[in-house]
N, C-alpha and C. Protein backbone atom coordinates (compact mmCIF):
# COMPACT_ATOMS: atom_id res chain seq x y z
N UNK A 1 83.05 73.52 23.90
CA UNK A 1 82.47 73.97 25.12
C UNK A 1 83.37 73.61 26.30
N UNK A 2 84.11 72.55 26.13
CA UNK A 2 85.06 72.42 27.00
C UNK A 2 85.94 72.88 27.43
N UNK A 3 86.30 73.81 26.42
CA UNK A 3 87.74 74.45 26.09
C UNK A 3 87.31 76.23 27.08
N UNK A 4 85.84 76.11 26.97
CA UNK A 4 85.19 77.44 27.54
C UNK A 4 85.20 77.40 28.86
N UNK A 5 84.88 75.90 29.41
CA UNK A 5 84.43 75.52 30.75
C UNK A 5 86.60 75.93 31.31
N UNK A 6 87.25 75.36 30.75
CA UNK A 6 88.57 75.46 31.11
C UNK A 6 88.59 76.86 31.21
N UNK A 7 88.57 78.06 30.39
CA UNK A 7 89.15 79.24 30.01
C UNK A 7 88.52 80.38 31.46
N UNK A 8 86.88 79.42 31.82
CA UNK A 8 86.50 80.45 32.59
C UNK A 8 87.01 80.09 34.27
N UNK A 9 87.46 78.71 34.17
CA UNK A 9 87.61 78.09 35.64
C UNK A 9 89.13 78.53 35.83
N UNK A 10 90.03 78.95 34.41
CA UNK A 10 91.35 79.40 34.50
C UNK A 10 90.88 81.05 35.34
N UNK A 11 90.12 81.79 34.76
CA UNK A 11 89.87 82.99 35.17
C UNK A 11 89.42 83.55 36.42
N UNK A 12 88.67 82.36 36.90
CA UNK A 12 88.23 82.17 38.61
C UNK A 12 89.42 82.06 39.23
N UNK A 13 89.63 80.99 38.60
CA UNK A 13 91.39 80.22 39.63
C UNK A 13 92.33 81.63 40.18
N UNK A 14 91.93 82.67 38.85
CA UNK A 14 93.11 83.90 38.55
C UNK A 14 92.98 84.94 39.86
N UNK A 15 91.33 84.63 39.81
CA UNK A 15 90.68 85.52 40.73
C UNK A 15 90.56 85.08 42.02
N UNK A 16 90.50 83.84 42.01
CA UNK A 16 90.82 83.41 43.96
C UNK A 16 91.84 84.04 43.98
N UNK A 17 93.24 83.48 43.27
CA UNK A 17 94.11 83.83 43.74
C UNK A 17 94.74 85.04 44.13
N UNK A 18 94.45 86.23 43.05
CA UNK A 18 94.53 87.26 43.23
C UNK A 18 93.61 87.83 44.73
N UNK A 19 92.74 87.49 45.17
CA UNK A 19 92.19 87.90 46.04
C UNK A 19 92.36 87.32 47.65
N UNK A 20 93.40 85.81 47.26
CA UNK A 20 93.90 85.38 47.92
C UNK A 20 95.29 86.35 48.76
N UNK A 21 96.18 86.77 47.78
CA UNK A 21 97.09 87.40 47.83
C UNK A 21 96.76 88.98 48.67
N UNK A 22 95.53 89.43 47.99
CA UNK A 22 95.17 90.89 48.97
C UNK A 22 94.92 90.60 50.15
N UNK A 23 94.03 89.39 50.19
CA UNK A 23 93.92 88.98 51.98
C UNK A 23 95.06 88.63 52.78
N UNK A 24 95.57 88.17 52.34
CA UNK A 24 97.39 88.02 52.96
C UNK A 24 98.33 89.17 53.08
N UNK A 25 97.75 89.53 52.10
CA UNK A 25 98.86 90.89 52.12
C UNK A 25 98.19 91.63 53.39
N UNK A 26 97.00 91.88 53.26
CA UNK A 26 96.03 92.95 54.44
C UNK A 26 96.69 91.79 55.89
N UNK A 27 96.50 90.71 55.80
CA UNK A 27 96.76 89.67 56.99
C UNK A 27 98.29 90.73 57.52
N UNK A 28 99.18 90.40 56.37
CA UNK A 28 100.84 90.49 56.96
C UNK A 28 100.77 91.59 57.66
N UNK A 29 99.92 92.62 56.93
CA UNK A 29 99.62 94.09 57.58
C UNK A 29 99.20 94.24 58.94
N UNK A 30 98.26 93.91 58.93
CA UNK A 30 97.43 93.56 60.25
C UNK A 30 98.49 92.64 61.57
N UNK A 31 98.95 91.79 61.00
CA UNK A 31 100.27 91.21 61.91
C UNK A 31 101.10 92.25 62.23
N UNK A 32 101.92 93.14 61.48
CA UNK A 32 102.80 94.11 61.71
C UNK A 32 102.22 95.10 62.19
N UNK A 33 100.79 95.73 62.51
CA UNK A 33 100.31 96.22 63.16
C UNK A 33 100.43 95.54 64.60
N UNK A 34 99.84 94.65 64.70
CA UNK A 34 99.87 94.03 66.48
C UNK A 34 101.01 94.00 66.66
N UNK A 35 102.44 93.51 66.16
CA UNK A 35 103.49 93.58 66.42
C UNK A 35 104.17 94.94 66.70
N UNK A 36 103.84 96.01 66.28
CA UNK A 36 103.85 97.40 66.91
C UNK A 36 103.00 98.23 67.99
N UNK A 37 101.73 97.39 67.84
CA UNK A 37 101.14 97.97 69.39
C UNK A 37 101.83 97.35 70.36
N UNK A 38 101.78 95.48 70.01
CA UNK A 38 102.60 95.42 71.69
C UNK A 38 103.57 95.54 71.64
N UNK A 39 104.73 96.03 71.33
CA UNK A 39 105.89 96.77 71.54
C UNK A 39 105.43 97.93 72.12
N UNK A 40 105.05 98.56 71.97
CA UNK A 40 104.23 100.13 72.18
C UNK A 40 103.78 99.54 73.89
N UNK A 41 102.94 98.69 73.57
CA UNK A 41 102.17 98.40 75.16
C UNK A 41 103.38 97.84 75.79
N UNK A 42 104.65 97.19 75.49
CA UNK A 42 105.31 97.23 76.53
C UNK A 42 106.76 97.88 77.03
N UNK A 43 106.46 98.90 76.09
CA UNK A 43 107.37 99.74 76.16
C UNK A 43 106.74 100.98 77.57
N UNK A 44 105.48 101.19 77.36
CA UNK A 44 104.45 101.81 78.15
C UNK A 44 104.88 100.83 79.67
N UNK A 45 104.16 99.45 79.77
CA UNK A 45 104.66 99.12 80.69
C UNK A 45 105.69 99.25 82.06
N UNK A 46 106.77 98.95 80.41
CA UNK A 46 108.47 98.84 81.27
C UNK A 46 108.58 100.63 81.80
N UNK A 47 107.88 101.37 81.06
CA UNK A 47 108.00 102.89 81.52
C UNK A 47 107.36 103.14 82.84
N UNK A 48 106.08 102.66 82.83
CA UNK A 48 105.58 102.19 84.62
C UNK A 48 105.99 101.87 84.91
N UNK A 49 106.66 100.80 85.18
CA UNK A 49 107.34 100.07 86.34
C UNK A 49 108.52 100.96 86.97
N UNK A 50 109.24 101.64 85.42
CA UNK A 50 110.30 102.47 86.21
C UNK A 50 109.98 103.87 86.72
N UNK A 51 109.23 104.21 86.65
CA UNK A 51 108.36 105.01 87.10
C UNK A 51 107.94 105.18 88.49
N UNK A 52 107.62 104.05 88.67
CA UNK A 52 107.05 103.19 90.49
C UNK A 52 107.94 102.76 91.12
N UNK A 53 109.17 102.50 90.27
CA UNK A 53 110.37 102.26 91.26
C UNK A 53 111.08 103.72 91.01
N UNK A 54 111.39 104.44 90.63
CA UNK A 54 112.13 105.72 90.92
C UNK A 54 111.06 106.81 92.03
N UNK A 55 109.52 106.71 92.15
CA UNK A 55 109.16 106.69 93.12
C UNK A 55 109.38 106.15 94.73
N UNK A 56 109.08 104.82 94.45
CA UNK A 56 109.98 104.12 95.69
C UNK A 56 111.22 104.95 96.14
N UNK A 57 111.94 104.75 95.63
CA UNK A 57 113.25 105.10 95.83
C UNK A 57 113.47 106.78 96.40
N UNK A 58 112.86 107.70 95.71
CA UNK A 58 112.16 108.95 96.58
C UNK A 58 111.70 108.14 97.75
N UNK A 59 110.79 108.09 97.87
CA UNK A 59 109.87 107.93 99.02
C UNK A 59 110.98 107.37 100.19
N UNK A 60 111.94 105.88 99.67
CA UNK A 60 113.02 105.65 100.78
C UNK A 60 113.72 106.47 101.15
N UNK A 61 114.18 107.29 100.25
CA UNK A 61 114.79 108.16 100.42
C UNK A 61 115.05 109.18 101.16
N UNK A 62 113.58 109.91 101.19
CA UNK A 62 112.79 110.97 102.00
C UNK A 62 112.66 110.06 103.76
N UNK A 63 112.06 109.12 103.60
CA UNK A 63 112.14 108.30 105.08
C UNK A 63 113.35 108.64 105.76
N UNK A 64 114.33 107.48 104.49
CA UNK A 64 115.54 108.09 105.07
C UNK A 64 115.86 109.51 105.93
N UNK A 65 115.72 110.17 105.55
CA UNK A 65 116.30 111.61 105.83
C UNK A 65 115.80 112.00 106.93
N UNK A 66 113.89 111.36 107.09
CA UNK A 66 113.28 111.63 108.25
C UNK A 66 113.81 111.15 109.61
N UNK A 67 114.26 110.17 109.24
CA UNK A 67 114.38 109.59 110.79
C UNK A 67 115.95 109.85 110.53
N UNK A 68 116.74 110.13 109.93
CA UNK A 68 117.91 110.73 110.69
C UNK A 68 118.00 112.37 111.11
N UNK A 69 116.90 113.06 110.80
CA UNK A 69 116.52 114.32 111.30
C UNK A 69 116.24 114.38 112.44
N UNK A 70 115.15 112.95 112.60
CA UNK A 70 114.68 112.44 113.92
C UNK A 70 115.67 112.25 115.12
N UNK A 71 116.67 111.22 114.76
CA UNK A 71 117.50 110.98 115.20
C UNK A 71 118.64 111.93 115.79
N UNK A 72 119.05 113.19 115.04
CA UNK A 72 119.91 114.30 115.61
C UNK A 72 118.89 114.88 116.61
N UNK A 73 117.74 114.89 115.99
CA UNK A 73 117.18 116.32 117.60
C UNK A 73 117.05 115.14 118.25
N UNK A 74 116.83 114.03 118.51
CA UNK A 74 116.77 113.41 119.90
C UNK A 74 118.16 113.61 120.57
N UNK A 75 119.25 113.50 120.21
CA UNK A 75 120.34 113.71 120.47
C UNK A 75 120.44 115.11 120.88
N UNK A 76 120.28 115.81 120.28
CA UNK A 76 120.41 117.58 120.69
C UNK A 76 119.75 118.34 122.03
N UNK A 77 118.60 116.81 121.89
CA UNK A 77 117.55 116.90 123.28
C UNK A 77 118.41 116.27 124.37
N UNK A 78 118.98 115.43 124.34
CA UNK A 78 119.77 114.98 125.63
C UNK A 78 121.60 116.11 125.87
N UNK A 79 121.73 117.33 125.04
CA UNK A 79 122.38 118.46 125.78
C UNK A 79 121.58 119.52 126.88
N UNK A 80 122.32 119.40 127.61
CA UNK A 80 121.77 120.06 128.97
C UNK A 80 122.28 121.44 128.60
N UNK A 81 121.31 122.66 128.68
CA UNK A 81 121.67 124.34 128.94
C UNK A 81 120.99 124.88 129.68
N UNK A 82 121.47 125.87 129.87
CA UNK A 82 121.25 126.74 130.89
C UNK A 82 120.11 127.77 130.85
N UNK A 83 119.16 127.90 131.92
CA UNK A 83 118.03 128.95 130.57
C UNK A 83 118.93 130.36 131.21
N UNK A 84 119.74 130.90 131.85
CA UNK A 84 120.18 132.40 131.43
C UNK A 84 120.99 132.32 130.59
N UNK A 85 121.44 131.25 129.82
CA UNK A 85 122.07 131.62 128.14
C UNK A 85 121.10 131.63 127.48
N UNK A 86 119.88 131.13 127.56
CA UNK A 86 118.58 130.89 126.36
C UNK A 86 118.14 132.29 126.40
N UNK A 87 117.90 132.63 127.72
CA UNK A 87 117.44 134.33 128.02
C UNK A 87 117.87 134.99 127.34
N UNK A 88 119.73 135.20 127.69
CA UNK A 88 120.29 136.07 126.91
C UNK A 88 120.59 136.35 125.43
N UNK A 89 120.66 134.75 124.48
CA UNK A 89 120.47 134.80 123.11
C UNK A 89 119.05 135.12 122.63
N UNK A 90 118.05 135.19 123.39
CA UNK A 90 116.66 135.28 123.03
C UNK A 90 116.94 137.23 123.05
N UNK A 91 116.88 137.55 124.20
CA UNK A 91 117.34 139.34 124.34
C UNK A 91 118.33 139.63 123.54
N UNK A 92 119.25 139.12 123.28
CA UNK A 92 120.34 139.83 122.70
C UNK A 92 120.11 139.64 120.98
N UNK A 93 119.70 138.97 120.83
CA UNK A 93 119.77 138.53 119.17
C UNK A 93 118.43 138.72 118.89
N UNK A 94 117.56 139.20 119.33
CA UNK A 94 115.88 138.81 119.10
C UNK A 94 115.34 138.01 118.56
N UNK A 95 115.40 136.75 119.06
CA UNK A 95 115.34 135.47 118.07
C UNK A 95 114.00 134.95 118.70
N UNK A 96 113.14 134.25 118.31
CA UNK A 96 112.48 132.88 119.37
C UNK A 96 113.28 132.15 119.95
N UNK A 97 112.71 131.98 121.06
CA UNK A 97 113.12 131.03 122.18
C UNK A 97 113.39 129.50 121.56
N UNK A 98 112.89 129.26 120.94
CA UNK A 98 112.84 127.71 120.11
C UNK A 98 114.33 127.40 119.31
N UNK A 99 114.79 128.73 118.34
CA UNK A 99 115.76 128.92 117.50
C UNK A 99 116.89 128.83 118.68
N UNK A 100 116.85 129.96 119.70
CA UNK A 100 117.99 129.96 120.51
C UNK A 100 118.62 128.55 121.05
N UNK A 101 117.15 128.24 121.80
CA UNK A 101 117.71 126.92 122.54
C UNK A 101 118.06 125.70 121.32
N UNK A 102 117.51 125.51 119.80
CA UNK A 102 118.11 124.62 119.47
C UNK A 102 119.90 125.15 118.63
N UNK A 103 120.00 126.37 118.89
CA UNK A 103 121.50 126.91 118.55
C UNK A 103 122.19 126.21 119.61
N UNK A 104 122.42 126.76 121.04
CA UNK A 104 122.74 126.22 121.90
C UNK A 104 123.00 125.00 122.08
N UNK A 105 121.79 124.49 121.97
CA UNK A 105 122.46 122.60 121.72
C UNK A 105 123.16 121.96 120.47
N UNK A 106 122.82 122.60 119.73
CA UNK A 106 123.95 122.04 118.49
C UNK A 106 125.52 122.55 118.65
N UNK A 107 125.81 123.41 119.95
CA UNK A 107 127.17 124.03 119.99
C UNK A 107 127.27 123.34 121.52
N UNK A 108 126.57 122.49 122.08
CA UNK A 108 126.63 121.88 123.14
C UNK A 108 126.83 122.80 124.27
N UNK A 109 126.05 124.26 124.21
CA UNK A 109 126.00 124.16 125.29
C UNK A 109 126.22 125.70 125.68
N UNK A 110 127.82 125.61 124.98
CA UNK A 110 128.76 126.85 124.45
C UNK A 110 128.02 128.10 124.17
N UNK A 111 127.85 128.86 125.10
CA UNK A 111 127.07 130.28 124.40
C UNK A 111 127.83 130.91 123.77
N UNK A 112 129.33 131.25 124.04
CA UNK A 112 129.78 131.79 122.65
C UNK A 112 129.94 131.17 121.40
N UNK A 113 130.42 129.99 121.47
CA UNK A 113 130.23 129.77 120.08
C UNK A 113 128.92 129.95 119.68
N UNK A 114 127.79 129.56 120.00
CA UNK A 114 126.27 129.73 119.92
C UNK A 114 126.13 131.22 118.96
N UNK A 115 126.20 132.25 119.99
CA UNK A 115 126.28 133.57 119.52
C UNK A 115 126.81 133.70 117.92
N UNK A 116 128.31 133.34 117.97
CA UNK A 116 128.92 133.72 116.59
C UNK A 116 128.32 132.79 115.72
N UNK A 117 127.58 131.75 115.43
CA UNK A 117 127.22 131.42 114.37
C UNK A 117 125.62 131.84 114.23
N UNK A 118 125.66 132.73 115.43
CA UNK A 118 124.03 133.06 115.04
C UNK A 118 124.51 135.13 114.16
N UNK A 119 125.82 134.97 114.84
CA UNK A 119 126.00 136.53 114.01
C UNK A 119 126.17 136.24 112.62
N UNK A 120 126.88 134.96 112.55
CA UNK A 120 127.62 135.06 111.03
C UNK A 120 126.58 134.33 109.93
C-alpha cells in the first residue's frame, strides 16, 4: 500500500508540475504581451509629442511671417504719394484704389516704374 501511496503522489507531483509549466508558459505570454503594448503605447506617445511640436513650429512659423508682413506695410505706410498718380493708375489701369496706392509705395513713389510692373 505504500508503494501505491508513492505511485499516486508521483502522479500528482507529475500533474502540479505539468500544470505548473502551462501557467508559466501563459505567464511568459502574458509578459510579452505587456511588453508589446507598452512599446506600442510609447511609440503612440513619442508620435504625439512630435506631432505637437511640428505643430508649434507651424504655428511659429506662420507668426513669423505675420509680423514681418506687418512690418513691410508699416514701412510702405511711411512712403509719401501723390493722389494724381493714385488717380491716374486707378483710371488708367482700372484697378482699386487700394491695389494702386499699395503699387506705388512699394516702387516708392515712382509712377512709372509703378505702371510697368502693374503691365507686366
Amino acid at each position: 500500500m505504500a508503494d501505491d501511496e508513492c505511485i499516486g503522489d508521483g502522479s500528482e507531483d507529475l500533474e502540479q508540475e505539468k500544470s505548473q509549466k502551462k501557467v508559466a508558459k501563459y505567464d511568459s505570454g502574458a509578459a510579452d504581451l505587456e511588453k508589446v503594448t507598452d512599446y506600442a503605447e510609447e511609440k503612440e506617445i513619442s508620435a504625439s509629442d512630435a506631432f505637437t511640436g511640428a505643430m508649434t513650429l507651424i504655428g511659429d512659423r506662420r507668426n513669423k511671417e505675420a509680423a514681418e508682413k506687418m512690418a513691410k506695410e508699416r514701412e510702405l505706410l511711411k512712403v509719401s504719394i501723390k493722389k494724381e498718380d493714385v488717380e491716374l493708375i486707378v483710371k488708367e489701369m482700372e484697378i482699386p484704389r487700394s491695389k494702386a496706392e499699395h503699387t506705388l509705395r512699394e516702387h516708392h513713389g515712382n509712377i512709372v516704374e509703378a505702371l510697368i510692373s502693374l503691365t507686366n
